[in-house]
C-alpha atoms as a PDB file:
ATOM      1  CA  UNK A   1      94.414  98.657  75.300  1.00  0.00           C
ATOM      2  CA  UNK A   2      96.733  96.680  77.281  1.00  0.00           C
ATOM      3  CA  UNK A   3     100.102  97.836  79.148  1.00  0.00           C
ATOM      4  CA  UNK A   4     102.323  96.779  76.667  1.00  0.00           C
ATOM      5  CA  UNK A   5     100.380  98.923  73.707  1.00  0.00           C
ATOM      6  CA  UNK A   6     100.101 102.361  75.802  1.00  0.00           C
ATOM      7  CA  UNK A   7     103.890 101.760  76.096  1.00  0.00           C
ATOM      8  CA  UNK A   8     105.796  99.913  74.014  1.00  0.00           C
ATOM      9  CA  UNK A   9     105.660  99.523  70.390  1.00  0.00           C
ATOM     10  CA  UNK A  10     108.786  97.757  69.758  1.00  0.00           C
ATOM     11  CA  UNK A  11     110.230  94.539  70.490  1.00  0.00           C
ATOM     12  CA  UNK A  12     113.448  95.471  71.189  1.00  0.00           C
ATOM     13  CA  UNK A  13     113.128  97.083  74.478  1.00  0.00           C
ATOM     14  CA  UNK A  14     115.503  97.160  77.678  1.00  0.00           C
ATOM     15  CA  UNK A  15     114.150  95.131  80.186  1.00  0.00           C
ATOM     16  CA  UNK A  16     114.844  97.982  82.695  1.00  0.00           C
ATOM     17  CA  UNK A  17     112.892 100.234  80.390  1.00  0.00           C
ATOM     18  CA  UNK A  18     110.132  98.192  81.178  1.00  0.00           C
ATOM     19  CA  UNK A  19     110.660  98.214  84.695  1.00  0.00           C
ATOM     20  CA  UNK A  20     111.118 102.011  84.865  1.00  0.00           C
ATOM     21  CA  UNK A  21     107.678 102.716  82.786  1.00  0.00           C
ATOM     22  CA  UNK A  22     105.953 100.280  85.286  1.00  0.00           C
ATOM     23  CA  UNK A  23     107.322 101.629  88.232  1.00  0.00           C
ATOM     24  CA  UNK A  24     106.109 105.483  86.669  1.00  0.00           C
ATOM     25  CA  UNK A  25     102.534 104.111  85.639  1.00  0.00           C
ATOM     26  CA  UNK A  26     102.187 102.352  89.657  1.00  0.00           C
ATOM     27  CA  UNK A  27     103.161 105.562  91.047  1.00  0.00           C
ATOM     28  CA  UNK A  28     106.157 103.469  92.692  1.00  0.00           C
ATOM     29  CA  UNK A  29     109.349 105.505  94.035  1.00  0.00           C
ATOM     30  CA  UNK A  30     112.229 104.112  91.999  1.00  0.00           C
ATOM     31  CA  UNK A  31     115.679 105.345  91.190  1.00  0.00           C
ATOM     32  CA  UNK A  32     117.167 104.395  87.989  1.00  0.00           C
ATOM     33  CA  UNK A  33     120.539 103.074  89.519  1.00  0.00           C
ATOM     34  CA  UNK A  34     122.523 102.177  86.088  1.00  0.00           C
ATOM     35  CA  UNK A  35     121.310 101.321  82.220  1.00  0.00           C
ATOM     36  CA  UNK A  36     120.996  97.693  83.538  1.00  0.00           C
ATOM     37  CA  UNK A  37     119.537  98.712  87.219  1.00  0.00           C
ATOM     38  CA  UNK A  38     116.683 100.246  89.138  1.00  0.00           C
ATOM     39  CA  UNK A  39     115.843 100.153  92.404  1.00  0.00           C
ATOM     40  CA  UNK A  40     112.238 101.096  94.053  1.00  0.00           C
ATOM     41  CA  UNK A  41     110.119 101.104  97.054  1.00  0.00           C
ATOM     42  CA  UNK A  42     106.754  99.075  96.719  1.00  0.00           C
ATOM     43  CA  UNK A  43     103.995  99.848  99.421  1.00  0.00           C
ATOM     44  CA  UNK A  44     102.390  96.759 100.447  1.00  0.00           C
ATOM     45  CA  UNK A  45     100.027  96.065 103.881  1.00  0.00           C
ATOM     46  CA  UNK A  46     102.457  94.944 106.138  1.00  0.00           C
ATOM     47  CA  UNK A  47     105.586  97.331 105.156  1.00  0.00           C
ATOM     48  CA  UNK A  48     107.334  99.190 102.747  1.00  0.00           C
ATOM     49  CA  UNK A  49     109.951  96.564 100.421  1.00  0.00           C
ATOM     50  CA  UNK A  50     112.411  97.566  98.385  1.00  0.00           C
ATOM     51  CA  UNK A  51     113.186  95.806  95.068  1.00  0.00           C
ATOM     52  CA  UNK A  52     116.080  95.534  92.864  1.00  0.00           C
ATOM     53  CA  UNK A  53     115.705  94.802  89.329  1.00  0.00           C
ATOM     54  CA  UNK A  54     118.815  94.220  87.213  1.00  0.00           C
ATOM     55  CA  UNK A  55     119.734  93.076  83.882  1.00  0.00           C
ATOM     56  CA  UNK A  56     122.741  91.076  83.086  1.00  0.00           C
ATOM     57  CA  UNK A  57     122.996  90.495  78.995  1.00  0.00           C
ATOM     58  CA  UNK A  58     125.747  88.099  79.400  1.00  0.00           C
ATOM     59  CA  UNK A  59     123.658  85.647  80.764  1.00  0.00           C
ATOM     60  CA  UNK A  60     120.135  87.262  79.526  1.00  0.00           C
ATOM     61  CA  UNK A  61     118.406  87.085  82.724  1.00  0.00           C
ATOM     62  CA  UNK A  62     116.787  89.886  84.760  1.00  0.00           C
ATOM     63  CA  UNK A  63     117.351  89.369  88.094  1.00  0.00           C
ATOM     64  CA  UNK A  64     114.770  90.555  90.762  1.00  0.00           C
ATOM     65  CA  UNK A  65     115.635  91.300  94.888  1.00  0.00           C
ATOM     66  CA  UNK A  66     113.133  92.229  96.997  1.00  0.00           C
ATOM     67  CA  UNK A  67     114.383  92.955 100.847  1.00  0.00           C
ATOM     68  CA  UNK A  68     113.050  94.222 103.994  1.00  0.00           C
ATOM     69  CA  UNK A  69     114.701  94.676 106.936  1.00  0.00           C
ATOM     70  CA  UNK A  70     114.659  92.040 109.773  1.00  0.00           C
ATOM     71  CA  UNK A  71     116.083  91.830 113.437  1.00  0.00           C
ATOM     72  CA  UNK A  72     115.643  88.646 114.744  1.00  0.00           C
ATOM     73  CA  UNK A  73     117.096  87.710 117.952  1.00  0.00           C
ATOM     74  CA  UNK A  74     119.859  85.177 117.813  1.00  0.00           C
ATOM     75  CA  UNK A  75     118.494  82.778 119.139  1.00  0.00           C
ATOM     76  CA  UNK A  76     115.607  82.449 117.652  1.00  0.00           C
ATOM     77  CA  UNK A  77     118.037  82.274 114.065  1.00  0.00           C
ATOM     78  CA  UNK A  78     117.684  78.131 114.045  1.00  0.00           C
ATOM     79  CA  UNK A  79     113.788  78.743 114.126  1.00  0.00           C
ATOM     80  CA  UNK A  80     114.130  81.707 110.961  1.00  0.00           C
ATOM     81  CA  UNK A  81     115.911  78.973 108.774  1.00  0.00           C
ATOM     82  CA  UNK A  82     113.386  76.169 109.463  1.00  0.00           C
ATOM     83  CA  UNK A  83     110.407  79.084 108.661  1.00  0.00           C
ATOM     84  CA  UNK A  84     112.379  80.172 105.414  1.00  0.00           C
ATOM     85  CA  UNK A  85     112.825  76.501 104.219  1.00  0.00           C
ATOM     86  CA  UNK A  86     108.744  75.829 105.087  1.00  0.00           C
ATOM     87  CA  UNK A  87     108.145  79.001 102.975  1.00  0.00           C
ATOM     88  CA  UNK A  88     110.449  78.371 100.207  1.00  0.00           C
ATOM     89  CA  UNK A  89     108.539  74.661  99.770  1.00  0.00           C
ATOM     90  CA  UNK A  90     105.432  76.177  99.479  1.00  0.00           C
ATOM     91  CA  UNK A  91     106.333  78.764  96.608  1.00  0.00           C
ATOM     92  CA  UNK A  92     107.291  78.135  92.758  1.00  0.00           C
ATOM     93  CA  UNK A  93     108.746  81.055  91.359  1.00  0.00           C
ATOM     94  CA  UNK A  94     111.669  82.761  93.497  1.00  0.00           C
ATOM     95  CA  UNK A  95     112.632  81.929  97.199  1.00  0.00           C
ATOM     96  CA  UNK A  96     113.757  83.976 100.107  1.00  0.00           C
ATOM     97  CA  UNK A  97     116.959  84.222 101.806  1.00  0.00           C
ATOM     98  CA  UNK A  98     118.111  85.846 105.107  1.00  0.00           C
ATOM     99  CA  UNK A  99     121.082  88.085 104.520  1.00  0.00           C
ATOM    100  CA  UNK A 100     122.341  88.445 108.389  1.00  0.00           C
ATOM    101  CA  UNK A 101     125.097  90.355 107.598  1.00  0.00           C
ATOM    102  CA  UNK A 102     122.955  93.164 106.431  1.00  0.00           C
ATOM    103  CA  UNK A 103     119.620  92.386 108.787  1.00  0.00           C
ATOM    104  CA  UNK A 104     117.524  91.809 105.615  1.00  0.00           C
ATOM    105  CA  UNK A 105     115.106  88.960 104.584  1.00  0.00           C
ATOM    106  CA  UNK A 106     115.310  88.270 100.834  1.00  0.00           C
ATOM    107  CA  UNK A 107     113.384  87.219  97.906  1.00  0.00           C
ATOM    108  CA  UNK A 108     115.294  86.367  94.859  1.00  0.00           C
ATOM    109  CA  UNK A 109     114.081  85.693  91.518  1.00  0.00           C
ATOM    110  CA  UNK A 110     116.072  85.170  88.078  1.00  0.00           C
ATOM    111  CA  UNK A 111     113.883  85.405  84.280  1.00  0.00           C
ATOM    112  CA  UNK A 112     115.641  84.094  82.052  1.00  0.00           C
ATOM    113  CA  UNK A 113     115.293  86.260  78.753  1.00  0.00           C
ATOM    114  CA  UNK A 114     118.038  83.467  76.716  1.00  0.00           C
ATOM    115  CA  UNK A 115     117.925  83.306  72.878  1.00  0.00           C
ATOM    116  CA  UNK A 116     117.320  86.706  72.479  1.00  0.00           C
ATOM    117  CA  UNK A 117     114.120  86.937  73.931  1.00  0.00           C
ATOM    118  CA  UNK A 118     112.032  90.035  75.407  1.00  0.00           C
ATOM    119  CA  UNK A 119     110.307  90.504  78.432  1.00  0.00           C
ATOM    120  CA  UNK A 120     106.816  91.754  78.060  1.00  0.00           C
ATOM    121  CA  UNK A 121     105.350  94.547  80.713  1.00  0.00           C
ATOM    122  CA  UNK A 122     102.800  91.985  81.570  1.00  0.00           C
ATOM    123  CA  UNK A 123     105.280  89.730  82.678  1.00  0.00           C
ATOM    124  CA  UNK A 124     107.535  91.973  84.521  1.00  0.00           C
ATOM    125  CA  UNK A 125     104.350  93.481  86.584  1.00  0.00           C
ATOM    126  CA  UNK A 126     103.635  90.305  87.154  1.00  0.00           C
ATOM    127  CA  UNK A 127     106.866  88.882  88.388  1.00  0.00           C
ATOM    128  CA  UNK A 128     106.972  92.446  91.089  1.00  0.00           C
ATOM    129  CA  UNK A 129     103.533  91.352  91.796  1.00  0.00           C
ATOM    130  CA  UNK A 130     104.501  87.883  93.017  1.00  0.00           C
ATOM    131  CA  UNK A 131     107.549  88.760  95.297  1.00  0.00           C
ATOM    132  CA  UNK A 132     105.310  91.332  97.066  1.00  0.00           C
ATOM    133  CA  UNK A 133     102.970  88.952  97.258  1.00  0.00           C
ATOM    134  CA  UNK A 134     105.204  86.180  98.406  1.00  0.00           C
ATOM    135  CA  UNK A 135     106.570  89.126 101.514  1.00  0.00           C
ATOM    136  CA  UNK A 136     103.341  89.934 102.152  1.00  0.00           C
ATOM    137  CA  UNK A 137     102.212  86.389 102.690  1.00  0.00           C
ATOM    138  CA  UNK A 138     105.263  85.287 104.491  1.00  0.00           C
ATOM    139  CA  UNK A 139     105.686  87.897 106.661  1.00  0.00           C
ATOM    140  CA  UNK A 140     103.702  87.622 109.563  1.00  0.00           C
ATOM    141  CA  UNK A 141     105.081  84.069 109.692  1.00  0.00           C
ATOM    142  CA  UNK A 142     108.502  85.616 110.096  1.00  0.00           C
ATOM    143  CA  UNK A 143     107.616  87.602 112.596  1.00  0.00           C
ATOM    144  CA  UNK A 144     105.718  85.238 114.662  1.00  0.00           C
ATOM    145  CA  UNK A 145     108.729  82.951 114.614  1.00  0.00           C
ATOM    146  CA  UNK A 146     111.014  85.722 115.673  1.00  0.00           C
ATOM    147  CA  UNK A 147     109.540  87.834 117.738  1.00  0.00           C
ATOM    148  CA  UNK A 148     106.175  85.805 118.975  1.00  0.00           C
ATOM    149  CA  UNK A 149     108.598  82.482 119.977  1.00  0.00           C
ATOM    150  CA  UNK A 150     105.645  80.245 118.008  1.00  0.00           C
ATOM    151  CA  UNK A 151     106.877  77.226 117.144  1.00  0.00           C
ATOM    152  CA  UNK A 152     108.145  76.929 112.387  1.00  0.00           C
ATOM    153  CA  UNK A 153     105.225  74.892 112.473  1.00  0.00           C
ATOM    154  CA  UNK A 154     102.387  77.221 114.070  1.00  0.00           C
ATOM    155  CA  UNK A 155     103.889  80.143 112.607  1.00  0.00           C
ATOM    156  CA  UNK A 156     103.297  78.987 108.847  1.00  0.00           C
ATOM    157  CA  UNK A 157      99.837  78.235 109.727  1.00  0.00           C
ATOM    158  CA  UNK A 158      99.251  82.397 108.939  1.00  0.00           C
ATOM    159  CA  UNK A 159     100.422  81.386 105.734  1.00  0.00           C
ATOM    160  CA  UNK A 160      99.143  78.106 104.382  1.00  0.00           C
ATOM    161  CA  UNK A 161      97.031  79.825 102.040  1.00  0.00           C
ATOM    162  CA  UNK A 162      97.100  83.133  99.769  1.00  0.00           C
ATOM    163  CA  UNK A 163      95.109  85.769 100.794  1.00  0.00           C
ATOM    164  CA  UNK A 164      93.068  87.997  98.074  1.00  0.00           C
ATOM    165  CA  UNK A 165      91.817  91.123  98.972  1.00  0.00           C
ATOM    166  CA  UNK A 166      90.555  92.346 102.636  1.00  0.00           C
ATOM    167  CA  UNK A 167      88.490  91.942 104.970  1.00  0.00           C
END
């Protein structure tokens, strides 16, 4: 029986419903923030990232943040950007952002739901799946650009290709 069966038996469910029965059935730490917001901590290999998922009906999308804080020197700031834009060329879905007012590197990702449509579990796993994914893979780039003074270019070499599994 798939996700969506052991869970949901109609199609007219909240998005954030969704997101708050996935975030139960992972185990994840969430808080249920508003109707149309919850926020939770994912556990992945390198860290701990937080993610926002929100639902705005106006414009039917759900909108997904996942952050995790960042200190990078300032002067190594011109060498973050040209890492970020490397990163966000090599992804489809989403892209990441550096917030420096708030000291957190961010991946952003809007579904649009328009017409009316409905999100289905699999999808929403899938789309938390693929920004920890996307930190995961992108992080040690980040880091060596920051705090190892590699050069954009050597730095994305960690990340030219996804990894699966361990070794």
């Amino acid at each position: 029986m798939s996700l969506a069966e052991d869970y949901f038996t109609s199609d007219d469910v909240h998005p954030i419903d969704i997101v708050e029965t996935l975030a139960e059935h992972h185990a994840w730490e969430f808080d249920r923030v508003t109707d149309d917001q919850i926020a939770m901590a994912v556990e992945g290999q390198w860290r701990t990232y937080s993610l926002t998922l929100a639902w705005n009906a106006q414009d039917e999308t759900l909108r997904l943040i996942c952050t995790f804080e960042m200190q990078p020197p300032d002067d190594r700031l011109p060498a973050l950007y040209d890492v970020l834009n490397r990163c966000n060329d090599m992804v489809w879905t989403g892209a990441f952002t550096w917030w420096a007012e708030q000291k957190l590197m961010v991946w952003r990702y809007g579904l649009l739901l328009s017409g009316g449509q409905t999100a289905s579990p699999e999808q929403v796993d899938d789309l938390i799946a693929s920004a920890v994914m996307a930190a995961e893979r992108f992080y040690p780039a980040f880091q060596l650009v920051t705090w190892g003074d590699n050069t954009p270019a050597d730095a994305m070499k960690v990340a030219i290709a996804e990894a699966y599994g361990r070794a």
